[in-house]
Protein backbone atom coordinates (compact mmCIF):
# COMPACT_ATOMS: atom_id res chain seq x y z
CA UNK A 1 69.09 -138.48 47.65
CA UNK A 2 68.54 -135.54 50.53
CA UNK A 3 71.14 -133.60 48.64
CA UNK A 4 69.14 -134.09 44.80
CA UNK A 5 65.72 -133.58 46.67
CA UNK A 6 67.02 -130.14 47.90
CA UNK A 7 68.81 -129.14 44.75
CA UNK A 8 65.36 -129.64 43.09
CA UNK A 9 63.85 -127.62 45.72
CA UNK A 10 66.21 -124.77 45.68
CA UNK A 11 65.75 -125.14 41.62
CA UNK A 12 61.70 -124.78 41.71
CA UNK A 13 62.13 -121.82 44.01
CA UNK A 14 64.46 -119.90 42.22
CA UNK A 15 61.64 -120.66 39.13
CA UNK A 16 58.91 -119.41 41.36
CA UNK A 17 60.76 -115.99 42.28
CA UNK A 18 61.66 -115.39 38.78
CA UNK A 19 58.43 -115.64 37.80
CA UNK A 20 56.90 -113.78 40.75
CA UNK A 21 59.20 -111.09 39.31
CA UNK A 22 58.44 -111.14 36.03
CA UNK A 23 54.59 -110.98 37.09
CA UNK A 24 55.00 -107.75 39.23
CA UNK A 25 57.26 -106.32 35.80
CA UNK A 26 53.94 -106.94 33.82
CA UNK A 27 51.72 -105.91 36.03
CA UNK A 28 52.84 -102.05 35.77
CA UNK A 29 53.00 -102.62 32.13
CA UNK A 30 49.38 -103.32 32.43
CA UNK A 31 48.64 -100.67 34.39
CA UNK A 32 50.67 -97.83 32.80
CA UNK A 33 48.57 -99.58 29.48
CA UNK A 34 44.68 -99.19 31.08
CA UNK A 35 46.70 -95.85 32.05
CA UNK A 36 47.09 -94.63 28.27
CA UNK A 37 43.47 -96.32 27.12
CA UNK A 38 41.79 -93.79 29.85
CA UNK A 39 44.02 -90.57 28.87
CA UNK A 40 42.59 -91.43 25.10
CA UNK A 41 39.57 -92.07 26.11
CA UNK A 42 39.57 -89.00 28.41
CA UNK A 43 41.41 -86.48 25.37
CA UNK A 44 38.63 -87.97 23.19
CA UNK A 45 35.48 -87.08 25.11
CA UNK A 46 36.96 -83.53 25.87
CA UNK A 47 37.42 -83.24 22.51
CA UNK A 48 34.23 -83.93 21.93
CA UNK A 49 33.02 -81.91 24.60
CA UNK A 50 34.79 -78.88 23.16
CA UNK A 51 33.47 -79.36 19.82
CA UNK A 52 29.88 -79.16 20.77
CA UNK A 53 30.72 -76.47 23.32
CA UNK A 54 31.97 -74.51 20.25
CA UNK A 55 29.10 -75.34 17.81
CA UNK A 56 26.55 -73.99 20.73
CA UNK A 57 28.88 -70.92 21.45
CA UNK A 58 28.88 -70.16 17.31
CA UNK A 59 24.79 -70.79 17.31
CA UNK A 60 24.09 -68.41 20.55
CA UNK A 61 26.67 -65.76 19.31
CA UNK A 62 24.86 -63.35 16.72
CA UNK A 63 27.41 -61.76 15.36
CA UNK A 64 29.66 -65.48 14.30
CA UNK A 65 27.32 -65.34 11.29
CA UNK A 66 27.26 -62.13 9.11
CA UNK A 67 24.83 -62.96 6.08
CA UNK A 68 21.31 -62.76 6.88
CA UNK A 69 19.68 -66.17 7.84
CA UNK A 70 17.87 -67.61 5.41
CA UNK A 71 13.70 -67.20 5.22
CA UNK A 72 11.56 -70.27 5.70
CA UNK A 73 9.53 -71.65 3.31
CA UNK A 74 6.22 -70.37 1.88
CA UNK A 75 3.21 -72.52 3.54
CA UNK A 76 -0.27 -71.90 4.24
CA UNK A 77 -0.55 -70.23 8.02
CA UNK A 78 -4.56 -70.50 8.26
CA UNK A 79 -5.00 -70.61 12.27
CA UNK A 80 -1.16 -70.02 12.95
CA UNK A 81 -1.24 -67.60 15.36
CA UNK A 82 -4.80 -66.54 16.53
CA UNK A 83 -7.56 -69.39 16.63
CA UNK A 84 -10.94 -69.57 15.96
CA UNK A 85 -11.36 -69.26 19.80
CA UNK A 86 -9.01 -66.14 19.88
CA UNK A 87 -10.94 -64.66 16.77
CA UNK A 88 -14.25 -65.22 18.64
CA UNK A 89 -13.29 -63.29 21.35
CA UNK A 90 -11.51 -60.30 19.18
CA UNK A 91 -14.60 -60.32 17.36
CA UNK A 92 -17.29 -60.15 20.18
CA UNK A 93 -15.48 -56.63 21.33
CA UNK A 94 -17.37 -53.73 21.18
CA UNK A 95 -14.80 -50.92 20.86
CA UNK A 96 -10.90 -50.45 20.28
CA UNK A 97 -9.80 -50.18 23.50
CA UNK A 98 -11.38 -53.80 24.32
CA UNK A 99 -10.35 -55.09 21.38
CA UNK A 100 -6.86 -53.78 22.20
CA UNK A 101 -7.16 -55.26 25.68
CA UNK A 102 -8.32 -58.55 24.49
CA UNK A 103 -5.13 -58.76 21.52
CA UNK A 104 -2.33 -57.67 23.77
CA UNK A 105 -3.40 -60.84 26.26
CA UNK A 106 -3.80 -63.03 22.91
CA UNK A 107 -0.32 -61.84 21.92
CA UNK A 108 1.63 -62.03 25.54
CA UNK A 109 2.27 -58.40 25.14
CA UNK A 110 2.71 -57.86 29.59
CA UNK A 111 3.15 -54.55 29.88
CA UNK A 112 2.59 -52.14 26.27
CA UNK A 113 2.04 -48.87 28.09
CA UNK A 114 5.56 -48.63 28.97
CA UNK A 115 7.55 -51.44 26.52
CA UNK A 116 8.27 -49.27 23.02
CA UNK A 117 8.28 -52.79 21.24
CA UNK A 118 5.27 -53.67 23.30
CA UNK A 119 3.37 -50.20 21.88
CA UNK A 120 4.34 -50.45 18.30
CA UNK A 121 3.40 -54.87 18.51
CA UNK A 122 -0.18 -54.01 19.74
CA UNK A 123 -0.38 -50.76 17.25
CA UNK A 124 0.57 -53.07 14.19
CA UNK A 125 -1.86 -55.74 15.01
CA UNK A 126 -4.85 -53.72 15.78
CA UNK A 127 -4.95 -51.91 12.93
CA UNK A 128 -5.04 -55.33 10.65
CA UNK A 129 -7.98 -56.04 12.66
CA UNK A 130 -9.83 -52.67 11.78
CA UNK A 131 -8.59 -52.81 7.98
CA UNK A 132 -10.05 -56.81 7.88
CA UNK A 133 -13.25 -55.59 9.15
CA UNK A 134 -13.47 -52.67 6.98
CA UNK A 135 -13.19 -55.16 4.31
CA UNK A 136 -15.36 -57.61 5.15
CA UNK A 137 -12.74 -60.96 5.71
CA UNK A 138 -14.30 -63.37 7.36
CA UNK A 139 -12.59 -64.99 10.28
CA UNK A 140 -10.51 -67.27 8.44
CA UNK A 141 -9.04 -64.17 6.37
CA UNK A 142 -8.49 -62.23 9.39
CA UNK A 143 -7.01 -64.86 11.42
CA UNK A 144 -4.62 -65.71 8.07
CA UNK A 145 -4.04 -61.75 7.59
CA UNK A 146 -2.23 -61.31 11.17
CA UNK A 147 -0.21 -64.33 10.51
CA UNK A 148 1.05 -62.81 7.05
CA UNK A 149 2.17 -59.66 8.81
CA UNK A 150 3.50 -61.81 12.27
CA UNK A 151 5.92 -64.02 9.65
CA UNK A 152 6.79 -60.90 7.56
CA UNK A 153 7.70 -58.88 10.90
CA UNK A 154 9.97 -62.00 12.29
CA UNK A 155 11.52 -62.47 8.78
CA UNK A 156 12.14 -58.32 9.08
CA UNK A 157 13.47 -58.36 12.72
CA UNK A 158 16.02 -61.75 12.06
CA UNK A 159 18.89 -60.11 11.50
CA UNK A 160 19.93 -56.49 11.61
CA UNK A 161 21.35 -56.22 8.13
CA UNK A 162 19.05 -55.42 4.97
CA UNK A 163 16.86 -57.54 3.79
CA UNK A 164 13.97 -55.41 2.46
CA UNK A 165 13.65 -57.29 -1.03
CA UNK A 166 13.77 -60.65 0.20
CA UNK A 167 11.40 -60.19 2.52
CA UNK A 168 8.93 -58.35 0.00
CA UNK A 169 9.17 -61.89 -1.99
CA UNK A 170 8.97 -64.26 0.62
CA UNK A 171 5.80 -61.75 1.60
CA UNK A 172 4.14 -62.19 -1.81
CA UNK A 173 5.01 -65.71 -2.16
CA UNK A 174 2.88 -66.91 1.02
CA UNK A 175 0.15 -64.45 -0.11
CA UNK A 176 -0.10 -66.01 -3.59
CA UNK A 177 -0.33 -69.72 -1.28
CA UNK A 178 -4.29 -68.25 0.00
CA UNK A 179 -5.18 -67.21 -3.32
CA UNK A 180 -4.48 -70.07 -5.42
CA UNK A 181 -6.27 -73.74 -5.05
CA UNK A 182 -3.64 -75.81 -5.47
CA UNK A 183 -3.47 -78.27 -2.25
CA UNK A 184 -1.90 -79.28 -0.35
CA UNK A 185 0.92 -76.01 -1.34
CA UNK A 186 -1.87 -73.31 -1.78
CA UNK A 187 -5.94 -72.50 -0.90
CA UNK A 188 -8.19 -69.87 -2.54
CA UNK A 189 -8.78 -68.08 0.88
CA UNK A 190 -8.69 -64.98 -0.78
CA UNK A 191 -10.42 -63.63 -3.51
CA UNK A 192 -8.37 -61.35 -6.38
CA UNK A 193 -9.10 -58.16 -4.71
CA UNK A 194 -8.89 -59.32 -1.45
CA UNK A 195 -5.31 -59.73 -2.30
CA UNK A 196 -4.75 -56.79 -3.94
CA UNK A 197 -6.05 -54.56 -0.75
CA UNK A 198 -4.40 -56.57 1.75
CA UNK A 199 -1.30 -56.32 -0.31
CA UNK A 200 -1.86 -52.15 -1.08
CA UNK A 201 -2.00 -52.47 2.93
CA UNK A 202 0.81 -53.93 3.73
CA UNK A 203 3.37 -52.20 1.31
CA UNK A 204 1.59 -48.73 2.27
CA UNK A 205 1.39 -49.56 6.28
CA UNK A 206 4.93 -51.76 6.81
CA UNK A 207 6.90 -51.35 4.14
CA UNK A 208 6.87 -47.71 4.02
CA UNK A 209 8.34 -47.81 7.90
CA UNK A 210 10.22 -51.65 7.23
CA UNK A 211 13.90 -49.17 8.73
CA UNK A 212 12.01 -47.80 11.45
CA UNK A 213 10.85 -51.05 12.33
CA UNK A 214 14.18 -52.82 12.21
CA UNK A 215 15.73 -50.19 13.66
CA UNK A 216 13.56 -50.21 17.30
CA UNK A 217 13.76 -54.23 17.25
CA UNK A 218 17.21 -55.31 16.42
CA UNK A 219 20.12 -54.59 18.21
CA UNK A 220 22.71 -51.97 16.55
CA UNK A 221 25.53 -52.74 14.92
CA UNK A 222 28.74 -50.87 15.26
CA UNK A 223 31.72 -51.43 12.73
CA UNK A 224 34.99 -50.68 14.22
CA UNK A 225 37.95 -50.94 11.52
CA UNK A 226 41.64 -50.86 12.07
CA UNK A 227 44.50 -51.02 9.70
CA UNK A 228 47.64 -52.23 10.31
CA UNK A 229 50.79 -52.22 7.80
CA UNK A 230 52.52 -55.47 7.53
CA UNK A 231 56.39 -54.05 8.32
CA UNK A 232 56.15 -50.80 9.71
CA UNK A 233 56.35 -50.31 13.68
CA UNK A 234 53.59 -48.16 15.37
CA UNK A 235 54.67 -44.80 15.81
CA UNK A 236 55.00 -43.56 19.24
CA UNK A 237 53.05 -40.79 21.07
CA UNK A 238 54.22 -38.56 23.44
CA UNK A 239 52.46 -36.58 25.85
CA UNK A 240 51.86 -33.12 25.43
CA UNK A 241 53.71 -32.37 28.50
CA UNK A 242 56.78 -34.11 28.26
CA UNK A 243 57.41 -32.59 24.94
CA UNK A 244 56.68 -28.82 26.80
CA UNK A 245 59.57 -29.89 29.28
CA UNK A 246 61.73 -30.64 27.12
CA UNK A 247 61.33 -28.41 25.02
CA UNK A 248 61.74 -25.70 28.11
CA UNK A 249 65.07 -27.78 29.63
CA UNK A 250 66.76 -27.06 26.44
CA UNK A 251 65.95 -23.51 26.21
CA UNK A 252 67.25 -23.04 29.83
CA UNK A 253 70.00 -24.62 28.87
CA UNK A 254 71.51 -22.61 25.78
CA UNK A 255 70.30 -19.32 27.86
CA UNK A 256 72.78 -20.62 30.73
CA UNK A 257 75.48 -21.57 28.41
CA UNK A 258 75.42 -18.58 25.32
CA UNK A 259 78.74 -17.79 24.90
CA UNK A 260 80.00 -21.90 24.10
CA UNK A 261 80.77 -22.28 20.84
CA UNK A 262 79.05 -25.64 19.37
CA UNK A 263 82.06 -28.58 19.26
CA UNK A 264 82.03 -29.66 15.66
CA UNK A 265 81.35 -32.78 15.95
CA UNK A 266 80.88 -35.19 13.18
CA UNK A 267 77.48 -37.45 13.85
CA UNK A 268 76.87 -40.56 11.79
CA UNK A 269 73.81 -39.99 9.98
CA UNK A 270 70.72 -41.52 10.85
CA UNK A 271 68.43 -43.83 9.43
CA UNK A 272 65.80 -42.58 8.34
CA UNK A 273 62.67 -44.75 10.23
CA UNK A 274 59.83 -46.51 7.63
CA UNK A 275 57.43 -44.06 8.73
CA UNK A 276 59.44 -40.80 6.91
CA UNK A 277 60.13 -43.30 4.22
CA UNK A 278 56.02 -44.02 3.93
CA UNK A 279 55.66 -40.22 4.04
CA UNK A 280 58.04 -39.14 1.53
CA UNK A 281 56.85 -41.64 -1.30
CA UNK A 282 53.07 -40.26 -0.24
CA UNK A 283 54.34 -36.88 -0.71
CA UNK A 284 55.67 -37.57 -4.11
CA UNK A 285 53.03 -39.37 -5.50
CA UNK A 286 51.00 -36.32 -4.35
CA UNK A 287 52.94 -33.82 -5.98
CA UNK A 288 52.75 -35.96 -9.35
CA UNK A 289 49.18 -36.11 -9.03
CA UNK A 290 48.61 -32.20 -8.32
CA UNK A 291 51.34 -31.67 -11.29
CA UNK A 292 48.94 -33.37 -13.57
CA UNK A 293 45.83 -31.70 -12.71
CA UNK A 294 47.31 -28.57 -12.86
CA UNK A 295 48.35 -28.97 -16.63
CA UNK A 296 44.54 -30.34 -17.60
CA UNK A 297 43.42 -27.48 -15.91
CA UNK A 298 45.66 -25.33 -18.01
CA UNK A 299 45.41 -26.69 -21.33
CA UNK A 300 41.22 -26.79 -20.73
CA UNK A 301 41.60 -22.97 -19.78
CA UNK A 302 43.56 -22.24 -23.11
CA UNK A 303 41.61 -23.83 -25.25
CA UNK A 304 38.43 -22.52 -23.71
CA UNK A 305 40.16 -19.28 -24.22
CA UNK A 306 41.30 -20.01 -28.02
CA UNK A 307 37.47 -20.52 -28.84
CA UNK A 308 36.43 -17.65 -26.98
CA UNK A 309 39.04 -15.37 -28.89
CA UNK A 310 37.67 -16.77 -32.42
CA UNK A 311 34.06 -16.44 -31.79
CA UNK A 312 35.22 -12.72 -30.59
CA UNK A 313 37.29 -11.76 -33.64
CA UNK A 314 34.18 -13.81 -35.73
CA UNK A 315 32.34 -11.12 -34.68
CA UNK A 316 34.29 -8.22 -34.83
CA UNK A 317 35.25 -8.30 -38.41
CA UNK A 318 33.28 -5.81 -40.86
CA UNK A 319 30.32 -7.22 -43.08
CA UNK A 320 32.27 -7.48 -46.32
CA UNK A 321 30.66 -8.06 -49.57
CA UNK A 322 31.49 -9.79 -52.28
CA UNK A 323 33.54 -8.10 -55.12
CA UNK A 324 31.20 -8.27 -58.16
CA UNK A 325 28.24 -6.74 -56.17
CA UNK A 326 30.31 -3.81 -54.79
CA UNK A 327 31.07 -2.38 -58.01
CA UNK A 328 28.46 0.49 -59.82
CA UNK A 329 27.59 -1.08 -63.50
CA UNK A 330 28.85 1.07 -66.19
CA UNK A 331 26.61 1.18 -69.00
């Protein structure tokens, strides 16, 4: 009975170690699993990461994008930019110089005596003012006028490439939406000559200068090309001076040595490289093409000549009349 009793206990530990074993085997498994699920998880979100990283660094970078950006939609821009607040105060000035004052702290325009942009800004925008009170607009017009010419100037200045037409039509298509009642796309701000001046205006004041103007507010752009030929090696350049001393070495050396006679010996020919290959065919193809031109030029020149030679002898030959006129009539 002792004997059975620790057969069976020998038994059930031998069961318990081989499962304690088989327990610490899994438990790495598990681990080097979680492992894996947090190395996708972690390739994921960086991948992520990196994606929108790329989209913002493509949307900051100006020059990832070479077509002009596309101009916003035609809408009514009565009190867009300048208030009826801001219009109060523009109009209660008494000269330009106030009213200049008074626009260039309406417009955030810090410091226009010595900013170019700054300068030309405050000189665009104060002369709308003058030409809406020469005309008459009422506050409403004026206030709609400078935001017509703001949108025109940021559709001008969005990208450095040309976009004079487009901006011409997205011009006259918000200035047809003040002259037009047709809410809520278009209001009858403006009367039909109103909109003829203020258009006159603004073809004769911007448009005329719409180069200069994109030219001193968009950055330049600078188109650097370079061609490479699929097969051919770059050729290489040596310096001036290397050349000169080699050139000299082997001068000194046949002055040293004049009275050796050369060695005949026979050289395997050379290769001749791609470039002199590339140059030859180019010279060819030249010489074909000059060989042609020269014989259109020659066969023009002869026939010019051929006409020239008829017309002459034309000419030259004696008035002859005709035989039955020549003769005296013998009665």
């Amino acid at each position: 009975m002792i004997r059975q009793k620790s057969i069976q206990l020998q038994g059930l530990k031998m069961q318990s170690e081989i499962e304690q074993h088989s327990e610490l085997r899994r438990e790495p498994e598990k681990d080097l699993c979680s492992l894996d699920d947090l190395a996708m998880r972690m390739r994921t979100s960086v991948r992520t990461e990196s994606g929108t990283v790329a989209s913002v660094d493509a949307d900051e970078d100006p020059a990832a994008n070479l077509c002009p950006p596309p101009l916003p939609q035609p809408r009514i821009c009565i009190w867009k930019y300048l208030n009826i607040h801001s219009m109060h105060r523009l109009e209660k000035t008494a000269n330009v110089e106030e009213m200049r004052e008074v626009l260039a702290e309406l417009l955030g325009l810090t410091c226009p005596e010595q900013s170019l942009r700054d300068a030309i800004t405050l000189d665009l925008f104060s002369h709308v003012l003058i030409f809406c009170r020469q005309q008459g607009f009422s506050l409403e017009q004026t206030s709609t006028a400078c935001a017509l010419l703001q949108d025109l100037h940021k559709a001008c200045i969005a990208t450095p490439l040309g976009n004079m037409e487009e901006c011409y039509r997205y011009f006259t298509s918000v200035l047809f939406c003040h002259g037009v009642r047709r809410p809520p796309f278009s209001i009858n701000l403006f009367k039909e000559e109103q909109l003829l001046a203020l258009a006159d205006y603004v073809v004769n004041t911007y448009f005329r200068h719409f180069k200069l103007y994109k030219y001193v507010f968009t950055p330049q752009v600078r188109l650097d090309i370079s061609l490479t030929y699929t097969g051919l090696q770059p050729p290489k350049l040596w310096p001036e001076e290397e050349t000169e001393k080699e050139e000299g070495e082997e001068v000194e050396k046949q002055a040293v040595t004049p009275q050796e006679e050369p060695e005949t010996v026979v050289q395997p020919e050379q290769e001749p490289s791609q470039v002199s290959v590339l140059r030859a065919y180019i010279k060819t193809q030249m010489n074909k093409e000059l060989e042609q031109l020269q014989q259109l030029i020659e066969e023009k020149l002869r026939a010019s000549e051929e006409k020239l030679s008829s017309k002459l002898t034309a000419l030259e030959r004696p008035l002859q009349l005709p035989p039955g006129k020549g003769k005296n009539k013998t009665k």
